[in-house]
Protein backbone atom coordinates (compact mmCIF):
# COMPACT_ATOMS: atom_id res chain seq x y z
CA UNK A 1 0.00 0.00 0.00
CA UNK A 2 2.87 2.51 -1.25
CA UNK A 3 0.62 4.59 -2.81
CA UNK A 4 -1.81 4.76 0.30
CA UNK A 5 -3.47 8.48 1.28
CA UNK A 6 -2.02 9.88 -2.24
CA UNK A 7 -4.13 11.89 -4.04
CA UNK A 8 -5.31 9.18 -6.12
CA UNK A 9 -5.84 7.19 -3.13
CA UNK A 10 -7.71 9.91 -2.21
CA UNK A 11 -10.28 10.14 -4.57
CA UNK A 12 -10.88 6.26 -4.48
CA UNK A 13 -11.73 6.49 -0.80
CA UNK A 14 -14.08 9.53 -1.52
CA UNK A 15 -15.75 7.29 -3.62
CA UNK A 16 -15.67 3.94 -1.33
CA UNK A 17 -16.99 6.56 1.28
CA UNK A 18 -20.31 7.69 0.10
CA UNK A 19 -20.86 4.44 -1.61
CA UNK A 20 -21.27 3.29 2.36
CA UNK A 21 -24.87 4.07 3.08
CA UNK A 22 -23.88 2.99 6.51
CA UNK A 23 -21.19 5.72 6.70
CA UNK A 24 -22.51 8.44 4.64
CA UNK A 25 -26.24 8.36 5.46
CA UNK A 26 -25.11 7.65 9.31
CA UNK A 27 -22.83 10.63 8.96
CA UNK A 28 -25.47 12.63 7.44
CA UNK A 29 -28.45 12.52 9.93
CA UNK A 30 -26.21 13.98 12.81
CA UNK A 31 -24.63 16.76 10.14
CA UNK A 32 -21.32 15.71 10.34
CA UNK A 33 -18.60 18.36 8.69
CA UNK A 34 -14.90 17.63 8.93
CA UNK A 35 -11.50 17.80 7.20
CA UNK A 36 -9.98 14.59 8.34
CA UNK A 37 -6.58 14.18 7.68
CA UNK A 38 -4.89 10.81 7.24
CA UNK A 39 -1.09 10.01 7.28
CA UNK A 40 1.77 8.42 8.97
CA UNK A 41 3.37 8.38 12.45
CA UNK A 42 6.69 10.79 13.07
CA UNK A 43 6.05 12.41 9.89
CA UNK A 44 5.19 16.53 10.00
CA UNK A 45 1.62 16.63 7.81
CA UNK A 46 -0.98 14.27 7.01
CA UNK A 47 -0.51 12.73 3.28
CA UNK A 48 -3.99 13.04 2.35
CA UNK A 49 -7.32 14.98 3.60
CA UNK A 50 -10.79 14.25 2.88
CA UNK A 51 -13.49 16.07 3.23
CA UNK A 52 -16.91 16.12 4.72
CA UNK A 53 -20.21 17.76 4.32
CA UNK A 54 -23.14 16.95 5.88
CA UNK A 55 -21.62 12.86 5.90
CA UNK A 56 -20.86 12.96 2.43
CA UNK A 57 -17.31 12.94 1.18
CA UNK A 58 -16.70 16.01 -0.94
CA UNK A 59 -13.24 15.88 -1.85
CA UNK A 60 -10.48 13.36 -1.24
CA UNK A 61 -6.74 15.45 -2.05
CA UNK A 62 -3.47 15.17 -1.05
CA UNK A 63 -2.81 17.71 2.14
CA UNK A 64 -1.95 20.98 1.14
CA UNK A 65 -2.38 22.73 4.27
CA UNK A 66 -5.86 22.48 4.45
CA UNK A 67 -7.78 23.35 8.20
CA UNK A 68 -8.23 19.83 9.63
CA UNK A 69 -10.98 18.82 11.74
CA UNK A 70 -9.26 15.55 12.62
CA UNK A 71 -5.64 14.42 11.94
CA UNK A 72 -5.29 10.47 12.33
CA UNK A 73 -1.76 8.72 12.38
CA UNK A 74 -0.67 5.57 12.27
CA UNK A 75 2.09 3.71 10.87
CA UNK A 76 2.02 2.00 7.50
CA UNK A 77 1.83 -1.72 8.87
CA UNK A 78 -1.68 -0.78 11.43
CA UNK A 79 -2.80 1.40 8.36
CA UNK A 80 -2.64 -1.69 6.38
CA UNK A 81 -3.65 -4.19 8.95
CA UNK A 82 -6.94 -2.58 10.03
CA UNK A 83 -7.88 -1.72 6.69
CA UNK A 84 -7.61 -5.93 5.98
CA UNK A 85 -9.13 -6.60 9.06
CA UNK A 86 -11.48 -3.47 10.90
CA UNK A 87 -11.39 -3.08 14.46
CA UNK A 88 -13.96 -3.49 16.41
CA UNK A 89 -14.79 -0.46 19.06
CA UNK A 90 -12.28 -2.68 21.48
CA UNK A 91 -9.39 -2.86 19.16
CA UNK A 92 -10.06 0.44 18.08
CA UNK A 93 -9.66 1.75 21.90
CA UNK A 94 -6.30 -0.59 22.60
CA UNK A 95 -4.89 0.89 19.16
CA UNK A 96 -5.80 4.37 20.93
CA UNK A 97 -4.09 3.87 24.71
CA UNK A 98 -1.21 1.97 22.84
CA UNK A 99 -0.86 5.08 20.77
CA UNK A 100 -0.87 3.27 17.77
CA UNK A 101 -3.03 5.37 16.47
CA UNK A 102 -2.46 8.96 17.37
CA UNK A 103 -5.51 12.02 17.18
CA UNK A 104 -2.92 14.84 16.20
CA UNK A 105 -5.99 16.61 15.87
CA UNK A 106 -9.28 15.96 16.98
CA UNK A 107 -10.79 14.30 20.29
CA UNK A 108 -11.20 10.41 20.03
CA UNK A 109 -12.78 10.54 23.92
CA UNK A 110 -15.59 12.37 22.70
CA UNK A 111 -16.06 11.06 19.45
CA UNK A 112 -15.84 7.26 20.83
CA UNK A 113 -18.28 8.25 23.59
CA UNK A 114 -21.23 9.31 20.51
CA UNK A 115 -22.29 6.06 19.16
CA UNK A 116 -23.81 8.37 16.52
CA UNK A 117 -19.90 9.02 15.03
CA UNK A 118 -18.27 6.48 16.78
CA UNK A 119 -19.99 3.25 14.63
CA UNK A 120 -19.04 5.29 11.28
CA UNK A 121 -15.74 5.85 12.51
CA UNK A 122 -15.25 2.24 12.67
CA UNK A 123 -16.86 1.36 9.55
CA UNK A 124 -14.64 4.40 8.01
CA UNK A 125 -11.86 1.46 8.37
CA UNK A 126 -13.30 -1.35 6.51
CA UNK A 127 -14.14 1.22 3.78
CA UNK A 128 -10.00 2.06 3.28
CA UNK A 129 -9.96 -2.09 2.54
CA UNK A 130 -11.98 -1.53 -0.92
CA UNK A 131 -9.45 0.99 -1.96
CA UNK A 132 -7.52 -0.36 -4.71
């Protein structure tokens, strides 16, 4: 997964994204908005942003100093595992207090608390895994 949160990677997710009912029609009913930055651990900037309005994914880019919303890091082997295999809320929350993922931006407490974004969130992970 070289090629993973490039701009063409991107635009594929965009487009896995909103063709999740389950993520974008979720998303959508509580108004969701967000620039959500995705990239690696240690480096600087995200690699790629998507963005979010009203739970549909509007644009998937590389970052360019866009305003994020969220900024989630991990490093290429997790990317790659959980997008093969999801977590469930419990792996999700022992990748959090193991830091392997990292919020840079964003609060995962309060997000993981709303089962309203927290369920998407999840499912946001099992969409990456239909990105070719």
């Amino acid at each position: 997964m070289a090629d993973m949160f490039s701009e063409d990677w991107m635009k594929k997710f965009k487009d896995a994204w909103n063709a999740e009912k389950d993520l974008k029609d979720a998303l959508q009913k509580i108004g969701f908005n967000s620039a959500i930055g995705y990239g690696f651990d240690g480096e600087d900037d995200p690699r790629g942003v998507l963005i979010v309005e009203n739970g549909e994914a509007t644009d998937g880019a590389a970052y360019n100093g866009q305003t994020l919303s969220w900024d989630l890091r991990a490093t290429p082997a997790d990317w790659e595992k959980w997008s093969k295999k999801p977590p469930g809320m419990m792996g999700l929350g022992m990748a959090y207090t193991s830091r392997k993922l990292k919020f840079k931006v964003g609060d995962y407490a309060a997000m993981i608390k709303d089962p309203r974004m927290a369920g998407p969130f999840i499912k946001s992970f099992a969409v990456m895994g239909r990105v070719s």
